[in-house]
Protein backbone atom coordinates (compact mmCIF):
# COMPACT_ATOMS: atom_id res chain seq x y z
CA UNK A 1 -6.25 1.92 149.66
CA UNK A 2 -8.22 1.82 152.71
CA UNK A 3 -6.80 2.25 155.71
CA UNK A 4 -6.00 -1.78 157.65
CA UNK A 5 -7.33 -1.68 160.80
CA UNK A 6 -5.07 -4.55 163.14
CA UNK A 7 -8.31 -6.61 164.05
CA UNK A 8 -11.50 -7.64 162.12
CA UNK A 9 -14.55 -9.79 163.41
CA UNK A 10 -14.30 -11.35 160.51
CA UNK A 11 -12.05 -11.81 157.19
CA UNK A 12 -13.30 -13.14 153.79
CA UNK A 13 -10.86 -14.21 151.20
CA UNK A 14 -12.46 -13.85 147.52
CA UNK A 15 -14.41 -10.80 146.43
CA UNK A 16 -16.28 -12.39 143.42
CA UNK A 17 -20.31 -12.98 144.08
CA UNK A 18 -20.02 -14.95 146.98
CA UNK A 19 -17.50 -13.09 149.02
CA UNK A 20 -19.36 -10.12 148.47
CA UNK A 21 -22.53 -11.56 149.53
CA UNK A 22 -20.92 -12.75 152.70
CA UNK A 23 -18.80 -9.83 153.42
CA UNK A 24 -22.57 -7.99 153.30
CA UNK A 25 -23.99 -9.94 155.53
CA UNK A 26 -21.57 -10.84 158.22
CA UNK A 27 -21.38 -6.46 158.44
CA UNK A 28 -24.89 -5.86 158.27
CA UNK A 29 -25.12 -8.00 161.53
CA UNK A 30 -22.62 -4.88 162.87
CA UNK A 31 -19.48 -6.61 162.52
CA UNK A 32 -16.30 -5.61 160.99
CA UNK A 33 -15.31 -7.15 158.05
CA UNK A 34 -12.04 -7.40 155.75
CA UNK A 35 -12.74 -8.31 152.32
CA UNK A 36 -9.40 -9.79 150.46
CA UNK A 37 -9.14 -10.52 146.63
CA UNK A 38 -6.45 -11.10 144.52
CA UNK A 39 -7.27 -9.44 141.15
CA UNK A 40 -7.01 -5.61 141.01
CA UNK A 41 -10.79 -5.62 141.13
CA UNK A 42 -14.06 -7.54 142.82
CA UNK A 43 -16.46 -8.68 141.24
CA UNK A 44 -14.95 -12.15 140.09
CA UNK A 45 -16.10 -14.43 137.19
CA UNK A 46 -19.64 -13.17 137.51
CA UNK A 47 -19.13 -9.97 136.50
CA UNK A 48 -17.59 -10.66 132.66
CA UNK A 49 -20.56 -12.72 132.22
CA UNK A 50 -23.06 -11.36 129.51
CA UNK A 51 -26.65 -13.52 131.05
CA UNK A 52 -27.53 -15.28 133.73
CA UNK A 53 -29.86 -18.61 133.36
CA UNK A 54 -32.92 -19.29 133.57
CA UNK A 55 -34.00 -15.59 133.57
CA UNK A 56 -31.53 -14.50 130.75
CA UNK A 57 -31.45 -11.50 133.41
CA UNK A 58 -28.42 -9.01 132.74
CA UNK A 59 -25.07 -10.44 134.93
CA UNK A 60 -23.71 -7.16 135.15
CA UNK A 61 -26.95 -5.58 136.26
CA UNK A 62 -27.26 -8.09 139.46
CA UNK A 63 -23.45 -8.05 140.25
CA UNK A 64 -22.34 -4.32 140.07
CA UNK A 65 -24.96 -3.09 142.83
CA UNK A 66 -23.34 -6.12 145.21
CA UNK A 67 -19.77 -4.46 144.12
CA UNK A 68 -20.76 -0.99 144.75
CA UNK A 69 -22.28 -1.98 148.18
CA UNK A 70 -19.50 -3.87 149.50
CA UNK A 71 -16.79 -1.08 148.18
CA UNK A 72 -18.32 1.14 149.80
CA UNK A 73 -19.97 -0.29 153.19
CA UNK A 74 -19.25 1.50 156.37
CA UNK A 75 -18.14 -1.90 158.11
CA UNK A 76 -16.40 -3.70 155.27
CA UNK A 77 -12.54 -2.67 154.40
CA UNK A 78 -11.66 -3.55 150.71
CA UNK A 79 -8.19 -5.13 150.03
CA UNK A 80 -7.42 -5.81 145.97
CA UNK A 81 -4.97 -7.41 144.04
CA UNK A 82 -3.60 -9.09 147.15
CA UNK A 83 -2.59 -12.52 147.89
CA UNK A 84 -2.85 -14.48 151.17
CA UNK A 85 -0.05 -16.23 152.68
CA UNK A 86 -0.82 -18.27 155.13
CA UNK A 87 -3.85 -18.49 157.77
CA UNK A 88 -3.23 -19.25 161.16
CA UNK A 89 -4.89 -19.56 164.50
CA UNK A 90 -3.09 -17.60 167.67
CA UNK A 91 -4.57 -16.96 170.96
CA UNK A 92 -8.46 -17.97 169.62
CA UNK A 93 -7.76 -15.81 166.83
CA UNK A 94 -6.47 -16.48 162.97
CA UNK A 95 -3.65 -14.13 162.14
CA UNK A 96 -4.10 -13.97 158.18
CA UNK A 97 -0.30 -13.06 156.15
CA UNK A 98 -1.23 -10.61 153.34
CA UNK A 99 0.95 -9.74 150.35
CA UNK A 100 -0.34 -6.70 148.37
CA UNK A 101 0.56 -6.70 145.01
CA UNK A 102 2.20 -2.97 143.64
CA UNK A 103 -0.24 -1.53 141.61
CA UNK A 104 2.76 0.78 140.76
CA UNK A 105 0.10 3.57 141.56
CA UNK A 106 -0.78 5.51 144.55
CA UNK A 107 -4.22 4.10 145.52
CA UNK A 108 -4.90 7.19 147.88
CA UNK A 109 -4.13 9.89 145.84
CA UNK A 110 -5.47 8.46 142.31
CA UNK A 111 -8.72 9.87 141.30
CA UNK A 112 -9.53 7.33 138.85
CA UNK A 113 -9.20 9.38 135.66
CA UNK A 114 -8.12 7.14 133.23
CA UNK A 115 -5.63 9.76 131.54
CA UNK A 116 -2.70 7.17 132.19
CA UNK A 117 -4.35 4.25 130.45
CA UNK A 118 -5.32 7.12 127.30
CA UNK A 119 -1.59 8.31 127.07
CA UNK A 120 -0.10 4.72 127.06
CA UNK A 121 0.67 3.29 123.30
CA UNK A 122 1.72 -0.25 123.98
CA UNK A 123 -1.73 -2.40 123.83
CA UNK A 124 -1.36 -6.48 124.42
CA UNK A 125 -4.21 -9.10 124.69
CA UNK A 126 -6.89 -8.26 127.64
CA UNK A 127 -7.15 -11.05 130.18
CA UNK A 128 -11.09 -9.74 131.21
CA UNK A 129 -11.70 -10.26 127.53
CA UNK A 130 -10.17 -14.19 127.03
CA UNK A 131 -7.03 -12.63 124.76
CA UNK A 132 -9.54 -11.43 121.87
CA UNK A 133 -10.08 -7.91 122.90
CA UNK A 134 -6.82 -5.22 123.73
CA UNK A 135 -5.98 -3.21 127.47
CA UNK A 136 -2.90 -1.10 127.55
CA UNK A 137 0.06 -1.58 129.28
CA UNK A 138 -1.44 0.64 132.19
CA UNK A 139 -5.53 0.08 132.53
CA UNK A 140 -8.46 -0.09 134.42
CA UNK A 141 -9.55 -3.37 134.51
CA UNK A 142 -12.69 -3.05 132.89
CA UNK A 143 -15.28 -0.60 133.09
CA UNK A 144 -17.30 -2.24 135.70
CA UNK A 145 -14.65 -2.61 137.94
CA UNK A 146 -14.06 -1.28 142.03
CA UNK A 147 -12.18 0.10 142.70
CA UNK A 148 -11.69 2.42 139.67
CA UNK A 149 -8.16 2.32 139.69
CA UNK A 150 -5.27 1.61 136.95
CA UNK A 151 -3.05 -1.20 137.74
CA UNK A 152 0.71 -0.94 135.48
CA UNK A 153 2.05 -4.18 133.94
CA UNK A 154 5.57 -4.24 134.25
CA UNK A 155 6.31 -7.06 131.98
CA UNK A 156 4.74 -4.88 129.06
CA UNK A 157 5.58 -1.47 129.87
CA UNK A 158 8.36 0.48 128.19
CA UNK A 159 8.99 3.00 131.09
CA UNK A 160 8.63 5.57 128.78
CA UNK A 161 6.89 7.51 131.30
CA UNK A 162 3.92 8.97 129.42
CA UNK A 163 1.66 8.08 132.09
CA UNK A 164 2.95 9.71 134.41
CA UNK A 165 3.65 13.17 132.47
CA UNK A 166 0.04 13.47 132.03
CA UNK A 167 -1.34 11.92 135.46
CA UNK A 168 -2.99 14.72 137.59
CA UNK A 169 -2.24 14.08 140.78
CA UNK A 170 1.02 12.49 140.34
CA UNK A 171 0.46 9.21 141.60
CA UNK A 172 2.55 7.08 139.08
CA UNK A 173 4.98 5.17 141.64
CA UNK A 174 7.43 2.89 138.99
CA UNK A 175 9.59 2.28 142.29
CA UNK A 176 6.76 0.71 144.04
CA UNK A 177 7.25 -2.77 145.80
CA UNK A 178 5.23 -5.52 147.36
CA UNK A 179 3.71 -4.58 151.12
CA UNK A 180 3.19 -7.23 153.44
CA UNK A 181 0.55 -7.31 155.82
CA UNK A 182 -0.28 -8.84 158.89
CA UNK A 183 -4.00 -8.68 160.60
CA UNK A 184 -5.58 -10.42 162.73
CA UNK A 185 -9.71 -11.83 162.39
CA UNK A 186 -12.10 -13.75 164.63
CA UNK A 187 -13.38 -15.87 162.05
CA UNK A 188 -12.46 -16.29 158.25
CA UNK A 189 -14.67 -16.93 155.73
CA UNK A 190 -13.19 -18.44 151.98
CA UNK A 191 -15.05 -17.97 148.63
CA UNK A 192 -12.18 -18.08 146.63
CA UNK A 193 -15.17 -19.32 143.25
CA UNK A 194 -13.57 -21.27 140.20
CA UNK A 195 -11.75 -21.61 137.20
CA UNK A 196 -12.25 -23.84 134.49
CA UNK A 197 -10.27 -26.99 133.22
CA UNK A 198 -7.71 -25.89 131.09
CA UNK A 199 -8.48 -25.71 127.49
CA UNK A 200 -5.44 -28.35 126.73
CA UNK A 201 -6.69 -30.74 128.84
CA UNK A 202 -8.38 -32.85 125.89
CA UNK A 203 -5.78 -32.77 123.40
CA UNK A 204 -8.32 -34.62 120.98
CA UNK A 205 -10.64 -31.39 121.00
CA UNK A 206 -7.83 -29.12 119.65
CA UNK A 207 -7.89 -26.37 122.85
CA UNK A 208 -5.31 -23.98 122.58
CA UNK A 209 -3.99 -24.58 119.13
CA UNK A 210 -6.97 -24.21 116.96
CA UNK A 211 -8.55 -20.49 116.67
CA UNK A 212 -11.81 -21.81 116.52
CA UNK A 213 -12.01 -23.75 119.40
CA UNK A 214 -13.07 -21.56 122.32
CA UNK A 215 -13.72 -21.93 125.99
CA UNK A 216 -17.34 -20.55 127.12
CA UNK A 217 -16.02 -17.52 129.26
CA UNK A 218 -14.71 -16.36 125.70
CA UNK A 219 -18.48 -16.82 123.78
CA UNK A 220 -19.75 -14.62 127.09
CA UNK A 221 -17.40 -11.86 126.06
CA UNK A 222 -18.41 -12.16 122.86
CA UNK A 223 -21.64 -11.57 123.36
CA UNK A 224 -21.62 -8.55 126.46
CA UNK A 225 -22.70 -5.85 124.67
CA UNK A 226 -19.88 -4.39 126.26
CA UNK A 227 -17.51 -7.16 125.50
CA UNK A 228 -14.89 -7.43 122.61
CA UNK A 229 -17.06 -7.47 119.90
CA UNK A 230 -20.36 -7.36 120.70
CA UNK A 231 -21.41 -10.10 118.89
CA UNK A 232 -20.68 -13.95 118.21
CA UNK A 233 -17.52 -14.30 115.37
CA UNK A 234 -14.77 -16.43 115.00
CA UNK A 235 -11.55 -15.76 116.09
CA UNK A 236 -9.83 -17.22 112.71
CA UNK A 237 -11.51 -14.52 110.18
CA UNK A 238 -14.25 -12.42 112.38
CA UNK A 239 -17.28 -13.57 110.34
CA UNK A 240 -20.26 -14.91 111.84
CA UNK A 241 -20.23 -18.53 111.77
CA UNK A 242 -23.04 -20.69 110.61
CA UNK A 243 -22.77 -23.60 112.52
CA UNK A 244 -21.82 -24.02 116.00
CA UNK A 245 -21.05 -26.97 118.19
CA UNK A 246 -20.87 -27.13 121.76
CA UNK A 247 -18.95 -30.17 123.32
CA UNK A 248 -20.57 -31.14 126.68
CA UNK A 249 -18.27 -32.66 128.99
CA UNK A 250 -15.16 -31.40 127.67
CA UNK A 251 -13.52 -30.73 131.11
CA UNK A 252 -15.56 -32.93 133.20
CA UNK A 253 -16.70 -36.67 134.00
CA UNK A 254 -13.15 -37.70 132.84
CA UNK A 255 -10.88 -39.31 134.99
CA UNK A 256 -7.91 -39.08 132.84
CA UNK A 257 -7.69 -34.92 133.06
CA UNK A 258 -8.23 -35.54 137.19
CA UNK A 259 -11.82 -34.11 136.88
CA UNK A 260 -14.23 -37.04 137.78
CA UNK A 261 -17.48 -35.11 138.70
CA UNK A 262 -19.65 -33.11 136.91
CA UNK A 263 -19.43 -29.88 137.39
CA UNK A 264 -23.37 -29.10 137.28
CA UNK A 265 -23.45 -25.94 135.46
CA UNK A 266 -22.17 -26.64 131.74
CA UNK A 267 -25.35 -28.11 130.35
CA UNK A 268 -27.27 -25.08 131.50
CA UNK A 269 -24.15 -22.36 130.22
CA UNK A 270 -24.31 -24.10 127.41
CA UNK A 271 -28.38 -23.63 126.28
CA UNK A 272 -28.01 -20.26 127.81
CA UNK A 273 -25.57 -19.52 124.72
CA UNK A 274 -27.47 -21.40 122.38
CA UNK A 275 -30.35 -19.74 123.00
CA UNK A 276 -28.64 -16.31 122.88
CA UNK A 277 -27.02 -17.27 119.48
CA UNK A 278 -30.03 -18.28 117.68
CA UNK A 279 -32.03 -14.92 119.13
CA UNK A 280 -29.54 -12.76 117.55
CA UNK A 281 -28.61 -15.02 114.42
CA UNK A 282 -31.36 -16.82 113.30
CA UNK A 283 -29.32 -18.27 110.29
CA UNK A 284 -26.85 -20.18 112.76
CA UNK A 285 -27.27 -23.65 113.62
CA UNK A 286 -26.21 -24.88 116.88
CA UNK A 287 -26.13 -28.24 117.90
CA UNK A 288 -25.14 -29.67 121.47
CA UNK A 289 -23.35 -32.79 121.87
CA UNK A 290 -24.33 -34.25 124.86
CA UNK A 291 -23.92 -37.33 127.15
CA UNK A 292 -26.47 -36.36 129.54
CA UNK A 293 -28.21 -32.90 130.38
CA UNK A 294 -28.33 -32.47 133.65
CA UNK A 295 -31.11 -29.57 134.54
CA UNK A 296 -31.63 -29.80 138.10
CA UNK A 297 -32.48 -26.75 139.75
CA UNK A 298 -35.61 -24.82 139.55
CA UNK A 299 -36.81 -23.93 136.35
CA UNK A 300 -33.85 -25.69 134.29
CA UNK A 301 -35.92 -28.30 132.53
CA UNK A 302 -38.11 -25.81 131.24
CA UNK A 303 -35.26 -23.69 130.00
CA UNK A 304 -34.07 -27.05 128.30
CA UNK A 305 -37.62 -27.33 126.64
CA UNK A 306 -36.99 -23.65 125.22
CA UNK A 307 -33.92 -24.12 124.17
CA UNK A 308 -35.34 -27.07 121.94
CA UNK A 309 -38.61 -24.71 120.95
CA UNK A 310 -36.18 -21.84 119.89
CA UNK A 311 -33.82 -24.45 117.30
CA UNK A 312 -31.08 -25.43 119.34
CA UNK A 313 -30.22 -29.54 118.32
CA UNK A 314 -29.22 -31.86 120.87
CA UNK A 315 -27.38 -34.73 119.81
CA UNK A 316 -26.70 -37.37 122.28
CA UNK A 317 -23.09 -38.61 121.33
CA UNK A 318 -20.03 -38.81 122.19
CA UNK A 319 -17.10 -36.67 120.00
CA UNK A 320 -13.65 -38.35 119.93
CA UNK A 321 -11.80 -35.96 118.20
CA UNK A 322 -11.30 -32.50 116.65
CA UNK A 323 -9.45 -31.65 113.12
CA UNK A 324 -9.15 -28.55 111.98
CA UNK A 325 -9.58 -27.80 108.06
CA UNK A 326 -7.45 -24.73 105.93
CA UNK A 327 -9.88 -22.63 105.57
CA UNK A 328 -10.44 -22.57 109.61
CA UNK A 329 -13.87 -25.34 109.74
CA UNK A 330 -13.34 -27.79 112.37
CA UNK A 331 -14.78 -31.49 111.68
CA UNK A 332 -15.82 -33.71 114.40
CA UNK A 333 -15.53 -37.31 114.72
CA UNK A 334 -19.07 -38.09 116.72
CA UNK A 335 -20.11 -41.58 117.68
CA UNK A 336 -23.92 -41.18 117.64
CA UNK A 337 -25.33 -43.02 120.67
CA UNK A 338 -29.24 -42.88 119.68
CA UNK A 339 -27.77 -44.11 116.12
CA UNK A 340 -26.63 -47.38 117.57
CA UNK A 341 -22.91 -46.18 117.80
CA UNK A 342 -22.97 -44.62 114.07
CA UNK A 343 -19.68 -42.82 113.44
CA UNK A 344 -19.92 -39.50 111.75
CA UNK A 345 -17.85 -36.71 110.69
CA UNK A 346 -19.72 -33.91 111.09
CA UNK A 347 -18.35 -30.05 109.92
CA UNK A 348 -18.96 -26.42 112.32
CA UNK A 349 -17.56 -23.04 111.89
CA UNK A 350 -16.82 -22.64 115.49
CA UNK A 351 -16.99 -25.38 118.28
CA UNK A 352 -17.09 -24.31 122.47
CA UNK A 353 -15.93 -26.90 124.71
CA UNK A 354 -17.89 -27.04 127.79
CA UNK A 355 -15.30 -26.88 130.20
CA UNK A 356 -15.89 -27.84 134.28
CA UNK A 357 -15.33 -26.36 137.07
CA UNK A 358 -11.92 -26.60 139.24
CA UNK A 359 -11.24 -24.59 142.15
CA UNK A 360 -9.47 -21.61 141.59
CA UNK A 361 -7.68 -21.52 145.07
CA UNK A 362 -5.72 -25.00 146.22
CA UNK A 363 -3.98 -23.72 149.74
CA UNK A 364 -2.37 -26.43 150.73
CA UNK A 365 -0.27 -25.54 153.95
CA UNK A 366 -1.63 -21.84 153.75
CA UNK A 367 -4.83 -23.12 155.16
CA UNK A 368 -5.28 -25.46 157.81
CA UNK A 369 -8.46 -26.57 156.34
CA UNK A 370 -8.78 -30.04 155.21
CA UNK A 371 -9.11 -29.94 151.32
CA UNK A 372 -10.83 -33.11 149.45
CA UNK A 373 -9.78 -35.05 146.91
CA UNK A 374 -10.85 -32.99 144.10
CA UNK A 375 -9.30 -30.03 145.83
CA UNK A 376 -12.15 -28.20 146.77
CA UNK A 377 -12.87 -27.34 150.92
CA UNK A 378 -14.31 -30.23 152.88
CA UNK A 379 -16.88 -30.06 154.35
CA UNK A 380 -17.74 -32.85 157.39
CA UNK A 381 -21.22 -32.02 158.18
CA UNK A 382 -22.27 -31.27 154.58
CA UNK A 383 -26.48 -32.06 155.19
CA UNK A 384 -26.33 -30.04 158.41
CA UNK A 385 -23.66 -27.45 158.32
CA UNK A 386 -22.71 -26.79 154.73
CA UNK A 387 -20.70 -23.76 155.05
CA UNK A 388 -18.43 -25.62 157.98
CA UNK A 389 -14.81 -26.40 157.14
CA UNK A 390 -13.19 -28.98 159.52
CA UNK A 391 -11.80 -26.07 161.42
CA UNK A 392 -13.41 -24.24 163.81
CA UNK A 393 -14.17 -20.79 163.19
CA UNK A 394 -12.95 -20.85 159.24
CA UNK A 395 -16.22 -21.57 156.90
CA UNK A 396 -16.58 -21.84 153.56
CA UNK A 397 -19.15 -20.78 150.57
CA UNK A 398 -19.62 -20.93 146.70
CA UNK A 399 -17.35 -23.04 144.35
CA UNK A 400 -14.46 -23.16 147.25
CA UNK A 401 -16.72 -26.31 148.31
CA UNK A 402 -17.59 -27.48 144.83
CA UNK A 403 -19.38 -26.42 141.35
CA UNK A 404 -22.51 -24.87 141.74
CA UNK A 405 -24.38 -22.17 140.70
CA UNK A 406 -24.73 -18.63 140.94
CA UNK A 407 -28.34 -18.89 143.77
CA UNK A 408 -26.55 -21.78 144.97
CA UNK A 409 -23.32 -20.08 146.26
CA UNK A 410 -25.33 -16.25 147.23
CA UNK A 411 -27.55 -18.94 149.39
CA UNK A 412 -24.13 -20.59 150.32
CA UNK A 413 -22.54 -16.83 151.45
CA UNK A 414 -25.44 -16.28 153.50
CA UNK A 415 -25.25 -19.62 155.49
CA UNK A 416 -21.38 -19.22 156.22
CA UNK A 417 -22.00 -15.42 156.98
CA UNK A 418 -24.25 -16.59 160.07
CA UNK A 419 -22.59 -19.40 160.70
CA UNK A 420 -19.20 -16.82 161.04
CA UNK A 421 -21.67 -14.26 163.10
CA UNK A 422 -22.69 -17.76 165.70
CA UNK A 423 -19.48 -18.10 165.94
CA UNK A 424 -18.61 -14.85 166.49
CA UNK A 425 -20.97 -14.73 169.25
CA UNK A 426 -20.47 -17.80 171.19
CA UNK A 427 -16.36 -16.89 171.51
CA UNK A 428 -17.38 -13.45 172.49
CA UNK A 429 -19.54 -14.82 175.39
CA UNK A 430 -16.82 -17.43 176.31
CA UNK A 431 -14.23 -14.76 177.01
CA UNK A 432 -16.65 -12.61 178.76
CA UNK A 433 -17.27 -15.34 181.42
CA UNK A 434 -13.73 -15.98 181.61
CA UNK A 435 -13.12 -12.39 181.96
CA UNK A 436 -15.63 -12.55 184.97
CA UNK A 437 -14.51 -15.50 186.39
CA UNK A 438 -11.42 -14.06 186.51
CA UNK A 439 -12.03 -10.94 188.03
CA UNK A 440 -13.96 -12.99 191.12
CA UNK A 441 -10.75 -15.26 191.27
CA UNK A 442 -8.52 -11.78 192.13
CA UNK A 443 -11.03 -10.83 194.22
């Protein structure tokens, strides 16, 4: 772990793309910067991702220079697999509450080896990987990740102490407890990014009970070439399915699951798969149930048109419900709007709910921000100031403010980093003059 200096210009919470992006650019205008996240490595959703649309560019290939850059920055301190507390402001400062999580390995003296995670036997379901690919019981988060450092699970581990018999540098700590942390920042910036609705929420679709049924952060492991498998299967029986639905709006534009906006990205996710699935399996059909595609940003429409060049079917409808057959095939009930209302049952080999977009941080009472009412940061002066919260001196950037996408929120880090470095500024000048002023009222 790096050494925690007591002050920072500035601290920002979340170390996925847009925390990193900020954290970059509030330090390479020369100030100190403390960059907080809360899973053992940076990086956040971005990094599992297999493609980015429209450019079908690598996601690892943009994301793991930003992580190597911000580990490793002269001016930016990394803090993983730590929690904040509570944010406060004292004496025109915040005073941020840290709880570091125990790794139940010494960060300073590991070298990153990997000899623990090789000598552990006990393997359960990988979280990076959605559940279908294995970690052990003591792991490396993934191979991308920074730092390069195990973290031990404690609710899987047998103590058998195998890991640390053949660690190096004797850095296994089993006693190892929770370290709280107190520091103190001029400004705070939060890009605390997303998670998606939970797969239950439409109990119609099936989510969570049948195999089949997958979110769309498990199709982008499957196809990473360095994800699970390497290429698209279903989870039931591991052969490549024929026919694939996706469900648009399966976590958004639905007031009974709490999620009444659309979450902007899932049309586009979506056609990015499609497109990916029929390059590397011509013989799969994949059909899109939509209400409305929404391509909005530069370049989507045309990636829409491709999509529909390269054999992915759109269907506008509306799907009620999910069964699921023995042998594994799922058959949807679809009401088929440009059919006037039709009702069809229609049979896939694999169907991916287009989940939204829900914040994955809610502070409420560890923030003095104002939150809306979807739970994402408000944000008064949204035309002007878009990276502003409604307190002064805390700003905000990527999903924390809403769904958006990836250009949207690096644009979004670089407005709150100079807003943060204004800021910065303008307090720094204030206490100068009433430093002066002060020193001609004792004189």
């Amino acid at each position: 772990m790096a050494k925690i200096q007591a002050h920072y210009d500035g601290a920002v919470i979340g170390g996925g793309i847009a925390g990193m992006q900020a954290a970059l650019d509030l330090a390479g205008q020369g100030f100190r910067v403390l960059l907080v996240e809360r899973e053992p490595s940076i990086g956040g959703i971005m990094v599992g991702l297999n493609k980015v649309f429209p450019t079908l560019d690598c996601s690892s290939c943009i994301c793991t220079p930003r992580m190597a850059e911000a580990a490793h920055h002269e001016r930016i301190d990394l803090l993983t697999y730590t929690e904040v507390e509570e944010v406060r402001r004292t004496d025109g400062h915040f005073t941020l509450r840290l709880l570091k999580k125990p790794r139940y390995v010494v960060e300073e003296d590991c070298i990153g080896c990997g000899k623990c995670e090789q000598a552990c036997d006990w393997f359960v379901p990988h979280e990076f990987d959605y559940g279908l690919g294995a970690r052990k019981a003591i792991y490396i988060p993934h191979g991308n990740a920074i730092p390069q450092l195990p973290v031990l699970d404690p609710e899987h581990c047998m103590f058998d102490g195998a890991c640390a018999r053949v660690c190096p540098k004797n850095c296994i700590d089993f006693l190892q407890q929770p370290e709280r942390l107190e520091v103190k920042a001029g400004s705070v910036i939060i890009a605390t990014g997303l998670k998606l609705t939970p797969m239950e929420a439409k109990k119609e679709y099936g989510g969570g009970r049948y195999a089949n049924v997958i979110s769309p952060l498990l199709m982008e492991r499957m196809q990473s070439s360095n994800g699970p498998t390497g290429h698209v299967m279903r989870p039931s029986d591991g052969r490549i399915p024929r026919s694939v639905a996706y469900v648009q709006c399966a976590g958004s534009r639905d007031r009974t699951i709490g999620v009444p906006y659309c979450s902007r990205v899932c049309c586009m996710y979506a056609l990015k798969q499609a497109i990916l699935i029929r390059q590397h399996h011509p013989g799969t059909e994949v059909t899109l149930y939509y209400m409305d595609i929404r391509a909005f940003g530069k370049g989507y429409e045309q990636f829409f048109r491709r999509a529909l060049a390269e054999g992915v079917r759109v269907v506008k409808a509306k799907v009620g419900r999910i069964t699921e057959e023995p042998d594994g095939d799922l058959v949807l009930r679809v009401e088929l709007i440009d059919e006037g209302g039709r009702v069809a049952e229609i049979r896939h080999d694999l169907v991916v709910l287009s989940q939204g977009l829900i914040p994955a941080w809610r502070p409420v009472g560890i923030v003095p921000a104002r939150l809306d009412e979807d739970g994402f940061f408000e944000v008064p002066e949204v035309t002007t100031r878009p990276a502003n919260s409604s307190v002064d001196g805390i700003f905000v950037a990527g999903v924390a403010t809403g769904p958006k996408d990836i250009p949207d929120s690096i644009v979004e880090a670089g407005a709150a980093a100079m807003e943060a470095a204004m800021y910065l500024d303008r307090i720094s000048r204030v206490e100068a003059e009433e430093a002066a002023m002060s020193e001609v009222s004792n004189d």
